[in-house]
N, C-alpha and C. Protein backbone atom coordinates (compact mmCIF):
# COMPACT_ATOMS: atom_id res chain seq x y z
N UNK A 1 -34.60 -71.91 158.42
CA UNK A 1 -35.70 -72.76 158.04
C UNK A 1 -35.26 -73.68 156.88
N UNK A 2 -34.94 -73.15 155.83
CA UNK A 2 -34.50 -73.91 154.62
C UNK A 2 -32.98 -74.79 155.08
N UNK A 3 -31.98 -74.12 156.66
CA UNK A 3 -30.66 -75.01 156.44
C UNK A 3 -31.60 -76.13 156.86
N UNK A 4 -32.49 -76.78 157.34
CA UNK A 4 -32.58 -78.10 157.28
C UNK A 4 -32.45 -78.99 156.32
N UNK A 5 -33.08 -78.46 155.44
CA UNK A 5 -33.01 -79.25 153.73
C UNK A 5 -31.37 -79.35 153.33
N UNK A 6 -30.25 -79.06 154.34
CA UNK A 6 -29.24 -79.21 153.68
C UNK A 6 -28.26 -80.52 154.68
N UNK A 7 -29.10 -81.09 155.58
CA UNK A 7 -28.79 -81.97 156.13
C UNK A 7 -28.45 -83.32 155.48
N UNK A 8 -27.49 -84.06 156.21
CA UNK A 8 -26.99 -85.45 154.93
C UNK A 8 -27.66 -85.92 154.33
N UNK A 9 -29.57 -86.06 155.42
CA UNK A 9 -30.33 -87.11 154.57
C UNK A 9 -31.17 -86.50 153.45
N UNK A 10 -31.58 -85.28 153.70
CA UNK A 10 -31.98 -84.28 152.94
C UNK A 10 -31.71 -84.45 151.50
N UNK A 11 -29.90 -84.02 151.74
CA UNK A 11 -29.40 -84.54 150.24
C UNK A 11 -29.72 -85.08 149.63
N UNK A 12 -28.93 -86.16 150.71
CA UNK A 12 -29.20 -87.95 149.75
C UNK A 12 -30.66 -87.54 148.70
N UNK A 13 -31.57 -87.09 149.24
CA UNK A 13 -33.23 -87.10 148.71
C UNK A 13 -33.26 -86.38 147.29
N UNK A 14 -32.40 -85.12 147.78
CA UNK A 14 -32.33 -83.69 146.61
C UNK A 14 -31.21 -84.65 145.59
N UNK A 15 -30.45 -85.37 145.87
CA UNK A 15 -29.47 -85.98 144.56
C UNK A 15 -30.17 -87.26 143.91
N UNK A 16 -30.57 -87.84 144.73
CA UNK A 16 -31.94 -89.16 144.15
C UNK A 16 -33.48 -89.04 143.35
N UNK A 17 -33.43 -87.20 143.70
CA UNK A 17 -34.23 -86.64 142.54
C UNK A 17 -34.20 -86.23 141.14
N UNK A 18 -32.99 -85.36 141.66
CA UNK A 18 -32.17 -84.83 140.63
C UNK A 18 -31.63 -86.23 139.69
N UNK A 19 -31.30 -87.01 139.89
CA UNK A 19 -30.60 -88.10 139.27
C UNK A 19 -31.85 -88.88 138.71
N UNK A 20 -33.26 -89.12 139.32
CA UNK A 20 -34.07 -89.70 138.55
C UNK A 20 -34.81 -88.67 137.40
N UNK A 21 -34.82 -87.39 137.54
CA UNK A 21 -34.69 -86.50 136.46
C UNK A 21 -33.84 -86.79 135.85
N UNK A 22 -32.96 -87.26 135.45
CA UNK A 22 -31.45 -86.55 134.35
C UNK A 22 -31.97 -87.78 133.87
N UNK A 23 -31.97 -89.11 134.87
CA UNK A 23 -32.46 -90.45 133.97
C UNK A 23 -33.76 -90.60 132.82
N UNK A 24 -34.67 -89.74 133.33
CA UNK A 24 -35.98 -89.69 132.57
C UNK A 24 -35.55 -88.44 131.39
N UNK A 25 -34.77 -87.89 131.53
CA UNK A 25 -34.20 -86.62 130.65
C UNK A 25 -33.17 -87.71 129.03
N UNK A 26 -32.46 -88.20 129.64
CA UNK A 26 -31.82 -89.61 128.92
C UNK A 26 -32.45 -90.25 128.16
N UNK A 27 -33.75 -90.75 128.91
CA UNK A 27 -34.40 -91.87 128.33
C UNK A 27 -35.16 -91.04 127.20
N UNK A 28 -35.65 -89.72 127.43
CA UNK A 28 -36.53 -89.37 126.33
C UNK A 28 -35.76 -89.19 125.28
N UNK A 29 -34.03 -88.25 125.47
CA UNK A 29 -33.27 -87.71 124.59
C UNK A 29 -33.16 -89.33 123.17
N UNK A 30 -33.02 -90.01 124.24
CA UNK A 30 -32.88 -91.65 123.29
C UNK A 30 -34.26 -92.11 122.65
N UNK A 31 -35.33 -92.11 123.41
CA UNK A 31 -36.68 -92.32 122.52
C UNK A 31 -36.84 -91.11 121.38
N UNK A 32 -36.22 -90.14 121.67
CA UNK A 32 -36.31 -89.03 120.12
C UNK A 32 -35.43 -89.70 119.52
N UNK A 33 -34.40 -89.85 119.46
CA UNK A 33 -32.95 -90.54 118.36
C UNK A 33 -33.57 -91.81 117.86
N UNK A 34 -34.02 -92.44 118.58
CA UNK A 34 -34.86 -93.75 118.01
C UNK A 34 -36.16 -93.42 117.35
N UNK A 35 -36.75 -92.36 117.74
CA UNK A 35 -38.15 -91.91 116.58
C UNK A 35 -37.76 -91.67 115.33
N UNK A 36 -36.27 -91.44 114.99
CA UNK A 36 -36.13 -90.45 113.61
C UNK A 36 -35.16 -91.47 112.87
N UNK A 37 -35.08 -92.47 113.52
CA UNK A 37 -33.87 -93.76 113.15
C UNK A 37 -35.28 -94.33 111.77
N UNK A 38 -34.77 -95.01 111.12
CA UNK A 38 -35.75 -95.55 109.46
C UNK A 38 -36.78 -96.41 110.69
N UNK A 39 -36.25 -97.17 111.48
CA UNK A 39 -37.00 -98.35 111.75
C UNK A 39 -37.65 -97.43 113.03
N UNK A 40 -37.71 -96.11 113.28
CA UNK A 40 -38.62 -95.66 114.57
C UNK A 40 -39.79 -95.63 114.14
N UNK A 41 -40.84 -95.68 115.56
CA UNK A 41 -41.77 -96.01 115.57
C UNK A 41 -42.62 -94.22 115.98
N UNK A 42 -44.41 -94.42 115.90
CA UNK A 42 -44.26 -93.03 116.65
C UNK A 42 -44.71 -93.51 118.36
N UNK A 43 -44.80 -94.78 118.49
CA UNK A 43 -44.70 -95.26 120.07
C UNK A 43 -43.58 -94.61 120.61
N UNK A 44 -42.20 -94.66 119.28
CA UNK A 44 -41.08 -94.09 120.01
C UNK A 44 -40.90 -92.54 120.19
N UNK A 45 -41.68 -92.12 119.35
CA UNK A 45 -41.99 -90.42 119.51
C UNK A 45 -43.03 -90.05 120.66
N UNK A 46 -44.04 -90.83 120.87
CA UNK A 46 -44.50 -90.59 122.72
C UNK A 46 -43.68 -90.62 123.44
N UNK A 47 -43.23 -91.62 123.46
CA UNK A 47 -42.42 -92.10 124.89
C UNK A 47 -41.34 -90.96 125.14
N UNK A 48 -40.89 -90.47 123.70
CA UNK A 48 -39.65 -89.32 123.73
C UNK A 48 -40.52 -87.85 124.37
N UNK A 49 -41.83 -87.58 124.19
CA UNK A 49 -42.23 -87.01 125.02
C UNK A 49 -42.87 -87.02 126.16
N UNK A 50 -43.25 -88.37 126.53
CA UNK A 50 -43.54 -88.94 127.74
C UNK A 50 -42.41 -88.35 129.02
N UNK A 51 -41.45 -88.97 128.43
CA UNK A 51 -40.34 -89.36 129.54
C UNK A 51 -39.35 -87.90 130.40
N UNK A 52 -39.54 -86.78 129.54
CA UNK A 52 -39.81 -85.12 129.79
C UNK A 52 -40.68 -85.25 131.01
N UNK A 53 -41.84 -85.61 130.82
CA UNK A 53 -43.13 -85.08 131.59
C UNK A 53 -42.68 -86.31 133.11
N UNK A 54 -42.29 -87.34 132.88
CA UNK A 54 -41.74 -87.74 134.52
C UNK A 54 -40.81 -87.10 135.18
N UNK A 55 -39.64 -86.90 134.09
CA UNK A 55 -38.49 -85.74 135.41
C UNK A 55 -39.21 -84.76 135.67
N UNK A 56 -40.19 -84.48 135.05
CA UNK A 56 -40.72 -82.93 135.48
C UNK A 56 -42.15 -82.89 136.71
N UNK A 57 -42.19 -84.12 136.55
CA UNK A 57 -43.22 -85.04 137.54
C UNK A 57 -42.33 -84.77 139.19
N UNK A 58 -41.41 -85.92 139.07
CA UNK A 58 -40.21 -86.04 139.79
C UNK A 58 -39.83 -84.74 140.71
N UNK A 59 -39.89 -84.03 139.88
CA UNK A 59 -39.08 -82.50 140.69
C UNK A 59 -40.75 -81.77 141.12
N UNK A 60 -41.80 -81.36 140.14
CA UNK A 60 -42.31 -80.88 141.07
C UNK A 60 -43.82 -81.63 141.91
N UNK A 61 -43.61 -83.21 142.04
CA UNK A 61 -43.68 -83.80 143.75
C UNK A 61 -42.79 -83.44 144.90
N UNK A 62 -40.72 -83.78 144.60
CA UNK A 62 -40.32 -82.80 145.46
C UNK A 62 -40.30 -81.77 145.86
N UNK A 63 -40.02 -81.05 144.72
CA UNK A 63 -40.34 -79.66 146.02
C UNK A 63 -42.05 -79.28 146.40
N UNK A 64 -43.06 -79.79 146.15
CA UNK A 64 -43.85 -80.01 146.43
C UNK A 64 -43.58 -80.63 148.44
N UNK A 65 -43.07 -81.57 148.37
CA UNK A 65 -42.91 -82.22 149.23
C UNK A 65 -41.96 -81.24 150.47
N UNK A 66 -41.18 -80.63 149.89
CA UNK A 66 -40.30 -79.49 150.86
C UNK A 66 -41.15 -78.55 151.41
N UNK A 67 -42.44 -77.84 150.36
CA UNK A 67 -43.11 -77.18 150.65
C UNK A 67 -43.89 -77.23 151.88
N UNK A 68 -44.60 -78.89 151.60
CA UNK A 68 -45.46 -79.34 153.16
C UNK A 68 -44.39 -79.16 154.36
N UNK A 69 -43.73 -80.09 153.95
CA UNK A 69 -42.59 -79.98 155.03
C UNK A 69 -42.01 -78.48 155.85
N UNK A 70 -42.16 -77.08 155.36
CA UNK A 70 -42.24 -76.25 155.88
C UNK A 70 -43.30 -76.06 156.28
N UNK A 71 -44.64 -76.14 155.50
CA UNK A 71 -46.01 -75.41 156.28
C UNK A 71 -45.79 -76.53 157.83
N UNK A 72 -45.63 -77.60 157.52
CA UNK A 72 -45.47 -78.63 158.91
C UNK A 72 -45.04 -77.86 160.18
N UNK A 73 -43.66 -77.64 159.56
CA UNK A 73 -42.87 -77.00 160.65
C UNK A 73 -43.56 -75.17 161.68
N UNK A 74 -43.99 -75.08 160.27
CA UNK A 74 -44.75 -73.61 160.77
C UNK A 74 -45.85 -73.98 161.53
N UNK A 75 -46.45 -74.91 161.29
CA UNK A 75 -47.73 -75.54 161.90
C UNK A 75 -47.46 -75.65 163.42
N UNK A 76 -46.01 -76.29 163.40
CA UNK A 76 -45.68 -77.00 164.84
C UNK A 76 -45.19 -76.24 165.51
N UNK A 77 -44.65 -74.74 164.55
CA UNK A 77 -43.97 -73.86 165.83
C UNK A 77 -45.20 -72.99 166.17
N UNK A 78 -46.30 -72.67 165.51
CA UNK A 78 -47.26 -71.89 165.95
C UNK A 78 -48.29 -72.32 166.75
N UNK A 79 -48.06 -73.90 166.88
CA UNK A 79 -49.02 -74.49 167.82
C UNK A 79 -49.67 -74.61 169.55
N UNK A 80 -48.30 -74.31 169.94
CA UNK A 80 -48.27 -73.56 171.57
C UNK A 80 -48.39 -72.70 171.43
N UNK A 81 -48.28 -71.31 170.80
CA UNK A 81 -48.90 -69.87 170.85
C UNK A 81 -50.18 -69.95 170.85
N UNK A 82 -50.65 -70.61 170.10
CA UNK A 82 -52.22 -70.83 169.97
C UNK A 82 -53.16 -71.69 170.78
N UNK A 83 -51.82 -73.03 171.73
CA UNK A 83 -52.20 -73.35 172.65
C UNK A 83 -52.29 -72.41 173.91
N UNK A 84 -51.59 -71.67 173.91
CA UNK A 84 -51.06 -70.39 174.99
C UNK A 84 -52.06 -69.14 175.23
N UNK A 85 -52.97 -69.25 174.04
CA UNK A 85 -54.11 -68.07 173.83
C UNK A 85 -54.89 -68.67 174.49
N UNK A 86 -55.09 -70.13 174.56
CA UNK A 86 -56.41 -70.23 175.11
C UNK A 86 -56.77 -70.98 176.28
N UNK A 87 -55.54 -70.21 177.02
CA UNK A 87 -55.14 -70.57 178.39
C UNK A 87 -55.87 -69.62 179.46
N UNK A 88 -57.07 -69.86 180.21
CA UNK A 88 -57.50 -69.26 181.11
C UNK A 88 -56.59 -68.11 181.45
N UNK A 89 -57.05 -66.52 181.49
CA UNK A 89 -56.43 -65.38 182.17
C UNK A 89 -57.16 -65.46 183.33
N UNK A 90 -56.80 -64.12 184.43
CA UNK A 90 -57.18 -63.65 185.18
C UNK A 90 -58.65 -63.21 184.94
N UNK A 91 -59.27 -63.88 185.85
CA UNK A 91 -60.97 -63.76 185.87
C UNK A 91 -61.07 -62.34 185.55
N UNK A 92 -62.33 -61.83 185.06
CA UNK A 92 -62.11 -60.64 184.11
C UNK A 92 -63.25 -59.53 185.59
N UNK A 93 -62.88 -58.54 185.75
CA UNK A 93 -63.42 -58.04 186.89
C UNK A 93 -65.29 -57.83 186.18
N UNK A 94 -66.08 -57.76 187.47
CA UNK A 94 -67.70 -57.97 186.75
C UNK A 94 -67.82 -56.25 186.53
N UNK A 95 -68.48 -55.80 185.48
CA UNK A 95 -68.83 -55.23 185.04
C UNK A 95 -69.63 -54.39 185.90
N UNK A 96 -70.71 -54.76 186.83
CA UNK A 96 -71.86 -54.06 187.35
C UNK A 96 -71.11 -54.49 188.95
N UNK A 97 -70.62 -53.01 190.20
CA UNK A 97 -70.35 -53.49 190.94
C UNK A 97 -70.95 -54.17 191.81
N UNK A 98 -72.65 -54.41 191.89
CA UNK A 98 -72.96 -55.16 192.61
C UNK A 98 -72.87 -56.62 192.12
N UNK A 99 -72.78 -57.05 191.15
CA UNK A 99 -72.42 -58.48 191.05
C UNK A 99 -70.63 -58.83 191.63
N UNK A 100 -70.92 -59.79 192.46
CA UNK A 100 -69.86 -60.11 192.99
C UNK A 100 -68.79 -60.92 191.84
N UNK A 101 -67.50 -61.14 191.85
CA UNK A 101 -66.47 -61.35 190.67
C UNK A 101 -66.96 -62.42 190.69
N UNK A 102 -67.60 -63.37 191.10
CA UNK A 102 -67.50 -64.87 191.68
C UNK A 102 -69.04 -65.51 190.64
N UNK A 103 -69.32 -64.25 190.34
CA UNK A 103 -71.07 -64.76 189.52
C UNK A 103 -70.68 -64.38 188.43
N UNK A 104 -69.74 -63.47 187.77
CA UNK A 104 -69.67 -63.27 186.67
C UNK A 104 -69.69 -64.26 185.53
N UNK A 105 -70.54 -64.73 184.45
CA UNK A 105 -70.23 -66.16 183.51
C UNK A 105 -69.29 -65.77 182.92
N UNK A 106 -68.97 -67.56 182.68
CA UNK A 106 -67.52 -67.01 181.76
C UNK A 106 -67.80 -67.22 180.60
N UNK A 107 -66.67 -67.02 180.35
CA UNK A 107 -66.67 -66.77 178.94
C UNK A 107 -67.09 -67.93 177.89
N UNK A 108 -67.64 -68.24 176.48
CA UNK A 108 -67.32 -69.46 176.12
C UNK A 108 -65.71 -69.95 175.23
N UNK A 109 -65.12 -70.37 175.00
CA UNK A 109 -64.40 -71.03 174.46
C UNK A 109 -64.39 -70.54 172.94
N UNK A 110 -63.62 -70.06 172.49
CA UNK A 110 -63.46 -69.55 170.85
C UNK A 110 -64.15 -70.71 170.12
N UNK A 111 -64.66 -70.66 168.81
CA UNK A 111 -65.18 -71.68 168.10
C UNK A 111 -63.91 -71.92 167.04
N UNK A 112 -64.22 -72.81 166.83
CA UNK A 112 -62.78 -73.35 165.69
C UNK A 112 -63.60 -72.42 164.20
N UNK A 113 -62.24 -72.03 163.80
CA UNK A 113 -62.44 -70.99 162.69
C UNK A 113 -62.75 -71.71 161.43
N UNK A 114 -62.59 -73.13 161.21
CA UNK A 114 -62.23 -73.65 160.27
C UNK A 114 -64.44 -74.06 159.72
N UNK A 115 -64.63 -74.08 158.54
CA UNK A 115 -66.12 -74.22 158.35
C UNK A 115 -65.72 -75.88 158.73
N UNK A 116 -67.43 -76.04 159.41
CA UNK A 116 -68.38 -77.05 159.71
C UNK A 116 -67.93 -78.20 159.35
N UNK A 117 -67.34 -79.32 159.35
CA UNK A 117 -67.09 -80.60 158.35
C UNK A 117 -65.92 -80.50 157.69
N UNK A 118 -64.82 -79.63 157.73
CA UNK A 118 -63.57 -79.63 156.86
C UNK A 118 -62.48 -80.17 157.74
N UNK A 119 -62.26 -81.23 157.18
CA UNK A 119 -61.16 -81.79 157.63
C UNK A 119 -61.63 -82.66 159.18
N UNK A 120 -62.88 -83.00 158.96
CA UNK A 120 -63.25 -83.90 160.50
C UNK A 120 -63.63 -85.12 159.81
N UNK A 121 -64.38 -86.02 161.01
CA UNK A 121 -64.83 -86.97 160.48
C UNK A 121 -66.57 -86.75 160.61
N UNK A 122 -67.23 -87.20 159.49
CA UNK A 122 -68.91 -86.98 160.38
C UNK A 122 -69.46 -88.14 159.76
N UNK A 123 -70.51 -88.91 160.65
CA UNK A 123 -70.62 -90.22 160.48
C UNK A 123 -71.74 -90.00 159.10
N UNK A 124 -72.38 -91.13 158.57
CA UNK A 124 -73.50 -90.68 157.58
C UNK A 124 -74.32 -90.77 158.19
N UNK A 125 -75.35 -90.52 157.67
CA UNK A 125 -76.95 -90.07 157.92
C UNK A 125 -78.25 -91.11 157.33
N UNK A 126 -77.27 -92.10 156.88
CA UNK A 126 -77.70 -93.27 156.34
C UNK A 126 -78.15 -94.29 157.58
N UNK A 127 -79.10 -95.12 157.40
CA UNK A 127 -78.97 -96.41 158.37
C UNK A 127 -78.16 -97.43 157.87
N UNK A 128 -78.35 -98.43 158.59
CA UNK A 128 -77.37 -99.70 158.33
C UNK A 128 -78.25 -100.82 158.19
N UNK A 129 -77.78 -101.26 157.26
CA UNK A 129 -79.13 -102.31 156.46
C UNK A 129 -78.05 -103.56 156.76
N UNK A 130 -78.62 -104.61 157.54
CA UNK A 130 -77.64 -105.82 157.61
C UNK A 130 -78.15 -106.89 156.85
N UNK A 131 -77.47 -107.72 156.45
CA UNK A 131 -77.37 -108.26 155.00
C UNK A 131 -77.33 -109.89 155.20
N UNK A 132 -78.30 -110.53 154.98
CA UNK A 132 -78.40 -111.89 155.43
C UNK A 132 -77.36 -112.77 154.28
N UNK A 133 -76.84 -113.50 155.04
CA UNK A 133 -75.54 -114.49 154.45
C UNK A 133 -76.28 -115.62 154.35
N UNK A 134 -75.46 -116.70 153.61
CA UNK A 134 -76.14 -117.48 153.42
C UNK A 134 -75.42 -119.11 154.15
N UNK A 135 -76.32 -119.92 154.94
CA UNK A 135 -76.13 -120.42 155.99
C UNK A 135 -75.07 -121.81 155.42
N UNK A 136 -73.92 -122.10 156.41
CA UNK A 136 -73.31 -123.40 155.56
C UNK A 136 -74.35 -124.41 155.83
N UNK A 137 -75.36 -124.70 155.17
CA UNK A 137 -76.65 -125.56 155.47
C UNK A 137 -75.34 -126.97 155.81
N UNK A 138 -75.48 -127.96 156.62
CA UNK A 138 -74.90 -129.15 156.22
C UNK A 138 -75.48 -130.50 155.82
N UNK A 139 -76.97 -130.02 155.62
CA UNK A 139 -77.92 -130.94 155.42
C UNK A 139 -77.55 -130.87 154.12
N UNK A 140 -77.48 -130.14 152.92
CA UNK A 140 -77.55 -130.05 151.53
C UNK A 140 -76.90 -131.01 151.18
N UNK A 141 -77.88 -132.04 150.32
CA UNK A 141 -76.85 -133.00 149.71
C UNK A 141 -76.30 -132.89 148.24
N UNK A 142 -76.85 -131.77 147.85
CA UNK A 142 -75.55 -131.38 146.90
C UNK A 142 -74.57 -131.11 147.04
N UNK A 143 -74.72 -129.70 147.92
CA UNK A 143 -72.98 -129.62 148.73
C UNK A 143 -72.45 -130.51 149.01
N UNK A 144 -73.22 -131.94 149.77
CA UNK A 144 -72.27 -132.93 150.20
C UNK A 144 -71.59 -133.59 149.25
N UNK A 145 -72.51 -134.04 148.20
CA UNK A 145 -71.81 -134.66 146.72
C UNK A 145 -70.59 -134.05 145.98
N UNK A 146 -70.80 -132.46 146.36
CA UNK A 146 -69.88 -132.16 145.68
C UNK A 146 -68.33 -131.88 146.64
N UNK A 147 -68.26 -131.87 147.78
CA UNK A 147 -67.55 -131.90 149.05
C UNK A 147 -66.70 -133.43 148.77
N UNK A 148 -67.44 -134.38 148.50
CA UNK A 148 -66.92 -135.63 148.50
C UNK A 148 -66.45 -135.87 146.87
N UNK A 149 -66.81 -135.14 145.89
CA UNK A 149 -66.30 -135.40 144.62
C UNK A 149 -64.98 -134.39 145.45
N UNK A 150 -64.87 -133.82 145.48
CA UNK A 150 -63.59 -133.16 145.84
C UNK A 150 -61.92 -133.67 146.80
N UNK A 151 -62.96 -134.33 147.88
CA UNK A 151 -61.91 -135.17 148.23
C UNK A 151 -61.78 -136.61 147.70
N UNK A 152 -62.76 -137.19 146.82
CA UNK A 152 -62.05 -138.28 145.59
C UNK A 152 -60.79 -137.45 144.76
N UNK A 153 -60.90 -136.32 144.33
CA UNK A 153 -59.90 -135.95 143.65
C UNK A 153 -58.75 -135.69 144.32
N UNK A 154 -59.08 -134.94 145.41
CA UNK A 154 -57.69 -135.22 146.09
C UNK A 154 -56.83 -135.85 146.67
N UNK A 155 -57.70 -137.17 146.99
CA UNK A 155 -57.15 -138.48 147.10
C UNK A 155 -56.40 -139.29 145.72
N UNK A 156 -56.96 -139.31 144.85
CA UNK A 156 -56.40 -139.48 143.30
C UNK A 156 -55.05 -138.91 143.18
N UNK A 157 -55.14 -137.37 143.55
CA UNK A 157 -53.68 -136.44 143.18
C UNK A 157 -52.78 -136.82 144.19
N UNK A 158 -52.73 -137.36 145.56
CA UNK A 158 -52.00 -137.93 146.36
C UNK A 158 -51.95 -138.73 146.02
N UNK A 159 -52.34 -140.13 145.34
CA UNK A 159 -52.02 -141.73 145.21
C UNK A 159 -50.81 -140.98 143.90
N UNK A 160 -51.60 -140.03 143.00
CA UNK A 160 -50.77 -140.33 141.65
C UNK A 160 -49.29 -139.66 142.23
N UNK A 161 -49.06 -138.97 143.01
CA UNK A 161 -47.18 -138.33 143.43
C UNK A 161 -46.64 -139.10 144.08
């Protein structure tokens, strides 16, 4: 399960982490040396503890990110077993021998285990109020005045280039 994470591109990912850690590890070690210099600031004493808290950001989004990436995989290998459960068996013999196998009801369908609304979509319960716009009147002769002051000016800025 884990040799995947040791694949070329994998790496590449695990050394482009690791390396933007050591960089944010750098940058703080230098914002402390510059806090304690005559002319440091204490902007420069945040930032010297700021810049800690991103490599440490950095690493745990990745392995954060490895983590999903296994539940994924577990997700996807357990998914035909569970498709496989709920694959019609052999009609189940009727209980009472005078009912013939052929009347027996079936069964219903398992209910999804997961509560009511988690992780679905459900529409609202709201109506839909539609919202009157407002019309390009072309009668308005303000708009028009000001439509035509507009292309005076842009006629002006073309004569003047």
């Amino acid at each position: 399960m884990y040799r995947r994470f040791l694949r070329p591109g994998w790496i590449a990912g695990h050394l482009l982490v690791v390396l933007a850690a050591l960089v944010c590890l750098r940058l703080g070690w230098w914002q402390w040396d510059r806090s304690h210099e005559s002319t440091g600031t204490a902007q420069n004493l945040g930032y010297a503890l700021l810049w800690p808290c991103f490599a440490g950001a950095f690493l745990y989004m990745w392995f954060r990110f490895l983590r999903l990436e296994v539940v994924k995989d577990e997700d996807e290998r357990d998914a035909p077993r569970e498709h496989e459960a709920l694959e019609p068996g052999p009609e189940p013999a009727a209980a009472d021998p005078a009912v013939p196998a052929g009347d027996v009801p079936e069964v219903a369908e398992p209910a999804d285990e997961r509560e009511p609304g988690v992780g679905r979509f459900r529409p609202a319960d709201m109506e839909t109020v539609a919202v009157a716009t407002v019309d390009n009147d072309e009668d308005d002769p303000e708009l028009a005045a000001y439509n035509r002051a507009l292309a005076e000016l842009a006629e002006r800025d073309r004569r003047a280039r």
